[in-house]
Every structure is written in C-alpha cells, then in structure tokens.
N, C-alpha and C. Protein backbone atom coordinates (compact mmCIF):
# COMPACT_ATOMS: atom_id res chain seq x y z
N UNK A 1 -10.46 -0.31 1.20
CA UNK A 1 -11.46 -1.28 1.55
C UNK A 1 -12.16 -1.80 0.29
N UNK A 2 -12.40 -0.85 -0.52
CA UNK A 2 -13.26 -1.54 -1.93
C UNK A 2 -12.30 -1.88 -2.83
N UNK A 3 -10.86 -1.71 -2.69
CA UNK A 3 -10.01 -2.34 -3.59
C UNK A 3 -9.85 -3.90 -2.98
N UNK A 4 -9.87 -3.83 -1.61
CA UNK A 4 -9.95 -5.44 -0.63
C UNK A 4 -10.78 -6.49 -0.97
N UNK A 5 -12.30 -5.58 -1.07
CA UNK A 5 -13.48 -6.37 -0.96
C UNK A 5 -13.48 -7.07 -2.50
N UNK A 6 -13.04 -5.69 -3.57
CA UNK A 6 -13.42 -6.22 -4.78
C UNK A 6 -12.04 -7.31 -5.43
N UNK A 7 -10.76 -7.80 -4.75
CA UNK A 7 -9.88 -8.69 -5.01
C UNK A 7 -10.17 -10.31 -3.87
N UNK A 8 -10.72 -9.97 -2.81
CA UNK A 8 -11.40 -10.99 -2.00
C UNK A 8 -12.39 -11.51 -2.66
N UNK A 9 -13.36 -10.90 -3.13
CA UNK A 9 -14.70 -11.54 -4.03
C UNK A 9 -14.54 -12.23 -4.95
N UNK A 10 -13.67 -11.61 -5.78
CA UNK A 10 -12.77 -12.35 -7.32
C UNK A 10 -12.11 -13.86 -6.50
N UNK A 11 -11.07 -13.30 -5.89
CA UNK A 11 -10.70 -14.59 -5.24
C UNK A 11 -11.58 -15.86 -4.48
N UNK A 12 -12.32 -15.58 -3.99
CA UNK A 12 -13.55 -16.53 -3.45
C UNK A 12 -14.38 -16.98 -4.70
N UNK A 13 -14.62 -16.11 -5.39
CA UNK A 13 -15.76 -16.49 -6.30
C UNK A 13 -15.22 -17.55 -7.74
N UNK A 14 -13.84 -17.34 -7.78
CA UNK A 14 -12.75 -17.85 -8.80
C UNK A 14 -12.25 -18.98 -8.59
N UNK A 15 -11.98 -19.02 -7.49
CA UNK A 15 -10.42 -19.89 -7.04
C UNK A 15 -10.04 -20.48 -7.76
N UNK A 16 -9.09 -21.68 -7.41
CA UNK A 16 -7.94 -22.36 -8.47
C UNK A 16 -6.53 -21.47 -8.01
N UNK A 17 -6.58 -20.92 -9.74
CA UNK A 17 -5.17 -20.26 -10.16
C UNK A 17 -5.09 -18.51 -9.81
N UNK A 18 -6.52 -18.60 -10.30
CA UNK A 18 -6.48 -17.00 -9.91
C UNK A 18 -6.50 -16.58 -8.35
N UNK A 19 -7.39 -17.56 -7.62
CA UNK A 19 -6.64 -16.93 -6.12
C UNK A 19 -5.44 -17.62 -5.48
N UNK A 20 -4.96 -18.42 -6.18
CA UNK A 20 -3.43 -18.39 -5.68
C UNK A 20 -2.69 -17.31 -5.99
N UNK A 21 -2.91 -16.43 -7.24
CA UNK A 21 -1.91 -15.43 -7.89
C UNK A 21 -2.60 -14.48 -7.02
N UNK A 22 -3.64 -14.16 -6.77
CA UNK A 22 -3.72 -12.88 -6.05
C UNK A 22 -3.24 -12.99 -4.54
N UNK A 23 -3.41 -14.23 -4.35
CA UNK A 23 -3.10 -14.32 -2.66
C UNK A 23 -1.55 -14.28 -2.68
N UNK A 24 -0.89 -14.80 -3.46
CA UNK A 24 0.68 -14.58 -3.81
C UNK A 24 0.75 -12.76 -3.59
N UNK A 25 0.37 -12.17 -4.70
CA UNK A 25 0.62 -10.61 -4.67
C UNK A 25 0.57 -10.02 -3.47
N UNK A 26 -0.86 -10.99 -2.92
CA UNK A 26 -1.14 -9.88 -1.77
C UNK A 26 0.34 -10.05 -0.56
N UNK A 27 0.45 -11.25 -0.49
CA UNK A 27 1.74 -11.84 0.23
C UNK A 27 2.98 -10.55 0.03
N UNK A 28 2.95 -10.92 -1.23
CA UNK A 28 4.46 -9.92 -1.47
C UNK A 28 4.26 -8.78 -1.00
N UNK A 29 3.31 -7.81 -1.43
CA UNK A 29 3.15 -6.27 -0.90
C UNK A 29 3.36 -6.55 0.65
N UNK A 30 2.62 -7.50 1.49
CA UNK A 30 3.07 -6.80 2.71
C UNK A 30 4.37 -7.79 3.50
N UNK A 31 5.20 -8.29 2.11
CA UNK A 31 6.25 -8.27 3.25
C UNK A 31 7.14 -7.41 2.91
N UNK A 32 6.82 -6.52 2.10
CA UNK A 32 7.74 -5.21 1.61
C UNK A 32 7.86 -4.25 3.01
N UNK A 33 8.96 -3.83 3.73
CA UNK A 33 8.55 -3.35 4.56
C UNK A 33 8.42 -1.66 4.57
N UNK A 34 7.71 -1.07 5.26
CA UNK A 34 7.27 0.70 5.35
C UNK A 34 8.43 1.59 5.61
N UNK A 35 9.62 1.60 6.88
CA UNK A 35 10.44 2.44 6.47
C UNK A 35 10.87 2.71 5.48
N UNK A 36 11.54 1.87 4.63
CA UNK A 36 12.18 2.95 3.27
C UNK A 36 11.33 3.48 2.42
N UNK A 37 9.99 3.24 2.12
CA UNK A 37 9.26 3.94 1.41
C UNK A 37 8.81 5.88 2.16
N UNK A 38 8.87 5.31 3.29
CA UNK A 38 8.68 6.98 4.08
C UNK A 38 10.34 7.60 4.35
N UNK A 39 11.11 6.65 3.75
CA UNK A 39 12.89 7.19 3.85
C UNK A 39 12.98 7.83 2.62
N UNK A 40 12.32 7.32 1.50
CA UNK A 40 12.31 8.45 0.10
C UNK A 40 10.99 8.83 0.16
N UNK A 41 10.19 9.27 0.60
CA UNK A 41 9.54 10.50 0.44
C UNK A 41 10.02 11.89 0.89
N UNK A 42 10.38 12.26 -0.52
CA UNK A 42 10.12 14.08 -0.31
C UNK A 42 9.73 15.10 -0.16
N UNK A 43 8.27 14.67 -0.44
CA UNK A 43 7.08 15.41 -0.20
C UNK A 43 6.54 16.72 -1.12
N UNK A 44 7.95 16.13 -2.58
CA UNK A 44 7.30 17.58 -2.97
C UNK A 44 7.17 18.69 -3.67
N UNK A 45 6.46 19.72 -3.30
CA UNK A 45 5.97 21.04 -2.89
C UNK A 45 6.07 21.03 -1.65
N UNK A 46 5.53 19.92 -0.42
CA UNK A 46 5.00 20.26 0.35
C UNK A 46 6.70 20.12 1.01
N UNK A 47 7.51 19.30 0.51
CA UNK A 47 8.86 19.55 1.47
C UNK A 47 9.77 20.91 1.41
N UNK A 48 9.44 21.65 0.27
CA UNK A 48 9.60 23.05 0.51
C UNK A 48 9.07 23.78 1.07
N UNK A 49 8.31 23.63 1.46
CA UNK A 49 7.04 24.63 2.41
C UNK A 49 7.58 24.23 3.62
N UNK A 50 7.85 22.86 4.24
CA UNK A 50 8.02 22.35 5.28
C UNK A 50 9.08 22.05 5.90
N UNK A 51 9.97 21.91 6.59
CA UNK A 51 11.33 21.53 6.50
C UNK A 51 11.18 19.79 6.60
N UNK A 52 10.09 18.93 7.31
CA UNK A 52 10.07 17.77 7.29
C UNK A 52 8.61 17.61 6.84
N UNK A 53 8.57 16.25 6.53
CA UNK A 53 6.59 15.64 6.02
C UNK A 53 5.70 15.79 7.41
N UNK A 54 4.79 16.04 7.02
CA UNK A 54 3.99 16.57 8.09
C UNK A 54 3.27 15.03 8.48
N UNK A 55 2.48 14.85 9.82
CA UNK A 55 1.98 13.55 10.28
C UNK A 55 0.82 13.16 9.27
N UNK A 56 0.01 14.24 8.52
CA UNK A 56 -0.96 13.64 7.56
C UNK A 56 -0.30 12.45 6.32
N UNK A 57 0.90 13.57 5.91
CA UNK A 57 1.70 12.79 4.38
C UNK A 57 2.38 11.79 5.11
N UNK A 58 2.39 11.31 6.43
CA UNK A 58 2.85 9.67 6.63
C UNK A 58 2.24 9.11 7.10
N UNK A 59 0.93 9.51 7.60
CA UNK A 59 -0.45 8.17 7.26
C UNK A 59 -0.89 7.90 6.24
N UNK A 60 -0.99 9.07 4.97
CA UNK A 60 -1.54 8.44 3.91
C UNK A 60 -0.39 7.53 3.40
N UNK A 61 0.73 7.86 3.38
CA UNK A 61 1.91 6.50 2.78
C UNK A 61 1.62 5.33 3.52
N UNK A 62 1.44 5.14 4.97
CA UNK A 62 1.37 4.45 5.44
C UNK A 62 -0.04 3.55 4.93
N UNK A 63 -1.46 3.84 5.08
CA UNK A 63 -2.47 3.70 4.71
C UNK A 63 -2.78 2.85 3.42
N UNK A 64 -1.56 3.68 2.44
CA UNK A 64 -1.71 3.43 0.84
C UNK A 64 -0.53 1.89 0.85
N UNK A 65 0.24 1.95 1.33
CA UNK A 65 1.12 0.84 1.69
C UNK A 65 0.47 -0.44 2.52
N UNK A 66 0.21 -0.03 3.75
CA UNK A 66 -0.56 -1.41 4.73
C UNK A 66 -2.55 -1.52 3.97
C-alpha cells in the first residue's frame, strides 16, 4: 500500500513522462501472470521441512506479486 500510494503521488503530482513510464511498469507487472512464479517456488528451508509450500508462503507470493 505505501509502495502504491508513494508511486500514485509521484505520478499525479509529476505527470507528462514520468507517469506514463510508471503507468507503463505498472501495466507490465500485472500482465505477468502468477502461476509460474508459485510453479518455481521452492520454498527453501521451508520445502525441506515440508513436503509442499504451506498456504501462508502462497499468499505472501501472491500478495508480493498482485
């Protein structure tokens, strides 16, 4: 949220070139899509302990991704 607020503010407070380039970036990250990033996670330490990633370590991927 404060990485959001503080690239929204820049962008509003800037515009032109610089919020086209950030609104570009932001574009790209989410059309990257989430399965294959949770298809290579290994988790680890914690995938030795575990035989699979537990539901916490694929919300925070998820979270850190969307």
């Amino acid at each position: 949220m404060i990485l959001g607020v503080l690239l929204g503010g820049i962008s509003g407070y800037f515009g032109g070139w610089i919020d086209l380039v950030i609104q570009r970036l932001i574009e790209i990250l989410q059309s990257l899509p989430t399965i294959p990033y949770l298809a290579r996670y290994d988790g680890g330490a914690a995938a030795r302990l575990a035989s699979r990633p537990s539901l916490f370590a694929i919300t925070i991927i998820l979270a850190f991704i969307g």
